[in-house]
C-alpha atoms as a PDB file:
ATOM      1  CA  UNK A   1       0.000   0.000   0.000  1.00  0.00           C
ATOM      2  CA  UNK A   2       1.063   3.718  -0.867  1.00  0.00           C
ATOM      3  CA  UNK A   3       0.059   7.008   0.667  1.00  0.00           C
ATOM      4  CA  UNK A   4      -2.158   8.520  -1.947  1.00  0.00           C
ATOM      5  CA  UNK A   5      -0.553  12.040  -2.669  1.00  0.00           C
ATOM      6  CA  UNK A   6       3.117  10.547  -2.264  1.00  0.00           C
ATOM      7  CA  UNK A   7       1.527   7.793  -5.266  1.00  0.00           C
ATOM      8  CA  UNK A   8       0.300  10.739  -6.841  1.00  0.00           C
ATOM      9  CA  UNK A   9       3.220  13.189  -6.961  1.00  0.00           C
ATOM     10  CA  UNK A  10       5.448  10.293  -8.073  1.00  0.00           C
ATOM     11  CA  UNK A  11       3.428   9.882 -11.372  1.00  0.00           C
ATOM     12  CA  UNK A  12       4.953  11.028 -14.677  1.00  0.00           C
ATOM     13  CA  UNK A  13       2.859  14.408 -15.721  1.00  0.00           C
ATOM     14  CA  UNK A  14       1.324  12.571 -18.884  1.00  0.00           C
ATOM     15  CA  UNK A  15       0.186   9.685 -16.595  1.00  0.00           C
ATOM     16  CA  UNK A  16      -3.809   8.786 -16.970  1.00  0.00           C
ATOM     17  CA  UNK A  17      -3.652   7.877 -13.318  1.00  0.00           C
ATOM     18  CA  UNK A  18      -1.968  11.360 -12.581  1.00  0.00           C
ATOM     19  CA  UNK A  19      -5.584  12.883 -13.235  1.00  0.00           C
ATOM     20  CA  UNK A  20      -7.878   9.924 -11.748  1.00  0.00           C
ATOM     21  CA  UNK A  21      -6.271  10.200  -8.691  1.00  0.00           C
ATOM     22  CA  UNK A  22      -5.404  14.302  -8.564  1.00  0.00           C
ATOM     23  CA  UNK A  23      -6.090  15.741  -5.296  1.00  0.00           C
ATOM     24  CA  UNK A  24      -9.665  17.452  -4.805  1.00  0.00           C
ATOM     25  CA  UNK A  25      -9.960  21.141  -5.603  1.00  0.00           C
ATOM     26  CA  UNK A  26      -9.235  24.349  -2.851  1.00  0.00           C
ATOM     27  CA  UNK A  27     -12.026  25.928  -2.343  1.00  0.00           C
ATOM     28  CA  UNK A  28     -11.331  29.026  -0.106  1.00  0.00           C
ATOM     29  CA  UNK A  29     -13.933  31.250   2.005  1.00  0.00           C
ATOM     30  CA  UNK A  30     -14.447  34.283   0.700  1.00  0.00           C
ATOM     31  CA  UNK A  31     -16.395  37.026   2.090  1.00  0.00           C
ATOM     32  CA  UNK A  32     -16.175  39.589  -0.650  1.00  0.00           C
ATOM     33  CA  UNK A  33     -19.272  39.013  -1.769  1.00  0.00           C
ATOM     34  CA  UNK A  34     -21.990  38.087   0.984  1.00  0.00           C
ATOM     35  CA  UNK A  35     -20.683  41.156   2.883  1.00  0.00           C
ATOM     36  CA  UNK A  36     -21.552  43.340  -0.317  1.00  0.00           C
ATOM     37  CA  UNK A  37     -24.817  41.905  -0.360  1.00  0.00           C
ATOM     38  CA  UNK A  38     -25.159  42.082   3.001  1.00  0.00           C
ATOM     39  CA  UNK A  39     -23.998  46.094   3.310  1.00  0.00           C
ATOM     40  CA  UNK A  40     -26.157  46.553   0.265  1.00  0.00           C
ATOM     41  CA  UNK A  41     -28.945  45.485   2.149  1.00  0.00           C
ATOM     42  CA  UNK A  42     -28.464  47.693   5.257  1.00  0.00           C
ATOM     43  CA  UNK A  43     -28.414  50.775   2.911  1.00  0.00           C
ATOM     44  CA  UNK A  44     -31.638  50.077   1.396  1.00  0.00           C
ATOM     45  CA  UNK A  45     -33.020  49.197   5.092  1.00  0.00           C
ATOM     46  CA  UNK A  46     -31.343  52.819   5.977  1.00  0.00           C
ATOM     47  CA  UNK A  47     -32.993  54.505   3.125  1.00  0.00           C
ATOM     48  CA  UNK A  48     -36.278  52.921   3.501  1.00  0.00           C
ATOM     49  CA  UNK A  49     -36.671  50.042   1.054  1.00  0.00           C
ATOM     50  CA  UNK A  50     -37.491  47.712   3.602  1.00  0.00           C
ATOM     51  CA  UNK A  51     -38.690  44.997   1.322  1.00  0.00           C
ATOM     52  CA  UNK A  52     -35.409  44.865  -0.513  1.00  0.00           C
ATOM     53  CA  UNK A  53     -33.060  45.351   2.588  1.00  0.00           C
ATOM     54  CA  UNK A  54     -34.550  42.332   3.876  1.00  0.00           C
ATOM     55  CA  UNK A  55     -33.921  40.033   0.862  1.00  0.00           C
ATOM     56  CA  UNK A  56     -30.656  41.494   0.521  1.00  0.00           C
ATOM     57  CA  UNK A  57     -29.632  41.205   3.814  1.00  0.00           C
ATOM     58  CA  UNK A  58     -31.291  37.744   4.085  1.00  0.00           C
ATOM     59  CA  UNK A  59     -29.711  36.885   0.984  1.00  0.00           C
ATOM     60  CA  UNK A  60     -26.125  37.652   1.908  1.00  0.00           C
ATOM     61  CA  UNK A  61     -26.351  35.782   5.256  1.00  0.00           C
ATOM     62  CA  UNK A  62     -27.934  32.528   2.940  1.00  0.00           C
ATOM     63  CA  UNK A  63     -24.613  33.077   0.610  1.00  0.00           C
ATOM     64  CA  UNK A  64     -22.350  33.385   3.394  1.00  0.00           C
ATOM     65  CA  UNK A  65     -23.226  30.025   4.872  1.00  0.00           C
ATOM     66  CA  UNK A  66     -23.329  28.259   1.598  1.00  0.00           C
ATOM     67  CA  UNK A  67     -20.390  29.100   0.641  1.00  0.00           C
ATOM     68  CA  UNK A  68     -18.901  28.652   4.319  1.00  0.00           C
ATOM     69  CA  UNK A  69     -20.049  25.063   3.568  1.00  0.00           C
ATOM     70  CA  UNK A  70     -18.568  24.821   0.608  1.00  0.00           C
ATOM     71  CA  UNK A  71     -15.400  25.209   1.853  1.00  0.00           C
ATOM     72  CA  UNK A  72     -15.837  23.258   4.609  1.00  0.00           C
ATOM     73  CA  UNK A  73     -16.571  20.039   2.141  1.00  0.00           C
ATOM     74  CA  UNK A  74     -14.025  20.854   0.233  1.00  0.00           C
ATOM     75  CA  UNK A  75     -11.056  21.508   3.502  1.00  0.00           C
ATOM     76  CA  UNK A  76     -12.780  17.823   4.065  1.00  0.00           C
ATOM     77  CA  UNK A  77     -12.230  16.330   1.159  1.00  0.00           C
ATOM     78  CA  UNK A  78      -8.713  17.501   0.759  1.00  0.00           C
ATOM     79  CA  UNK A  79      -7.945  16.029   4.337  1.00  0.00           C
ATOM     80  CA  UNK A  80      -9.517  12.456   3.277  1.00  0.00           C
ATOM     81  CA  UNK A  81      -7.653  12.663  -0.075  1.00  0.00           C
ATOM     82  CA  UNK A  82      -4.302  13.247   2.177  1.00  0.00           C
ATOM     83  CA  UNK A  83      -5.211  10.311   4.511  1.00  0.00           C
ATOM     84  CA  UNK A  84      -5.796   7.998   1.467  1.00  0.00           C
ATOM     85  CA  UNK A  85      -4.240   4.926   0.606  1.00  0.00           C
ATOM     86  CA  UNK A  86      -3.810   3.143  -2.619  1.00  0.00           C
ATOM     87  CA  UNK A  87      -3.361  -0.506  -3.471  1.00  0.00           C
ATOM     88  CA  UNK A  88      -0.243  -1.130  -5.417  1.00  0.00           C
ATOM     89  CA  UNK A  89      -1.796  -4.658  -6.809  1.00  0.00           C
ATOM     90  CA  UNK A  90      -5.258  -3.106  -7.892  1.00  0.00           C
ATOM     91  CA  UNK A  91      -6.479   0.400  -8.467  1.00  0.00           C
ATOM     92  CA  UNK A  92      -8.489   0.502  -5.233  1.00  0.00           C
ATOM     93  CA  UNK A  93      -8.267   3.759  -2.769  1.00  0.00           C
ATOM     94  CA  UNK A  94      -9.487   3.636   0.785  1.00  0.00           C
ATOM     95  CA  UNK A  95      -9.008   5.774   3.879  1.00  0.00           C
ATOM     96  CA  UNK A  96      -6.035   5.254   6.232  1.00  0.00           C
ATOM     97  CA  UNK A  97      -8.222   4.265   8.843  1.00  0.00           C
ATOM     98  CA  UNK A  98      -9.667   1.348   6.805  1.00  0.00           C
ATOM     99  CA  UNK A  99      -6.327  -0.147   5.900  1.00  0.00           C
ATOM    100  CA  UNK A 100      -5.657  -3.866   7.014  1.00  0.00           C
ATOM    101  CA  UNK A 101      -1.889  -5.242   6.960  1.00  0.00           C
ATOM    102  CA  UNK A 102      -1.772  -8.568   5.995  1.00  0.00           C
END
C-alpha cells in the first residue's frame, strides 16, 4: 500500500492515473461578496426600502453560509484525499483508517 498524494506526486505528468487520482480542488472562504450583499442590504433598510433590505440582507447571510459550507466540504475532502491509501496490486483507494496489513 502507498500514501495517496506521495503515489500521486510520483506519477509522470502525462500519466492517466496522474488525473484519476489528482487531489480534490481548494475551495477558499471568501467574504467579498456576501458582505456586499449584506452592506447593500443595510443601505436600502437605511434609506427605507425595507422589502429589498430584507432580501438582501437575508440573501447575503444565505450566501455566506453556503459558501462557508462549501469550503468546509471541500477543507474535508482535501484532508480524506491526504489520509488515502492506494493498493499497489489493484487500483483501489481507501481511507487510512480502513487499511488492514496482511
Amino acid at each position: 500500500m502507498l500514501h495517496l498524494p506521495e503515489y500521486w506526486r510520483s506519477l509522470p505528468q502525462d500519466a492517466e492515473a496522474k488525473e484519476k487520482h489528482a487531489p480534490p480542488p481548494e475551495c477558499a472562504m471568501q467574504w467579498l461578496l456576501p458582505v456586499g450583499v449584506g452592506v447593500v442590504g443595510v443601505v436600502a433598510l437605511v434609506l427605507g426600502s425595507l422589502a429589498a433590505g430584507m432580501v438582501l440582507v437575508l440573501g447575503g447571510i444565505g450566501l455566506g453560509f453556503w459558501l462557508s459550507r462549501r469550503a468546509s466540504a471541500a477543507e474535508d475532502a482535501r484532508a480524506a484525499w491526504e489520509r488515502s491509501l492506494i493498493c499497489r496490486r489493484c487500483p483501489a483507494v481507501f481511507p487510512q483508517e480502513d487499511a488492514v496489513v496482511a
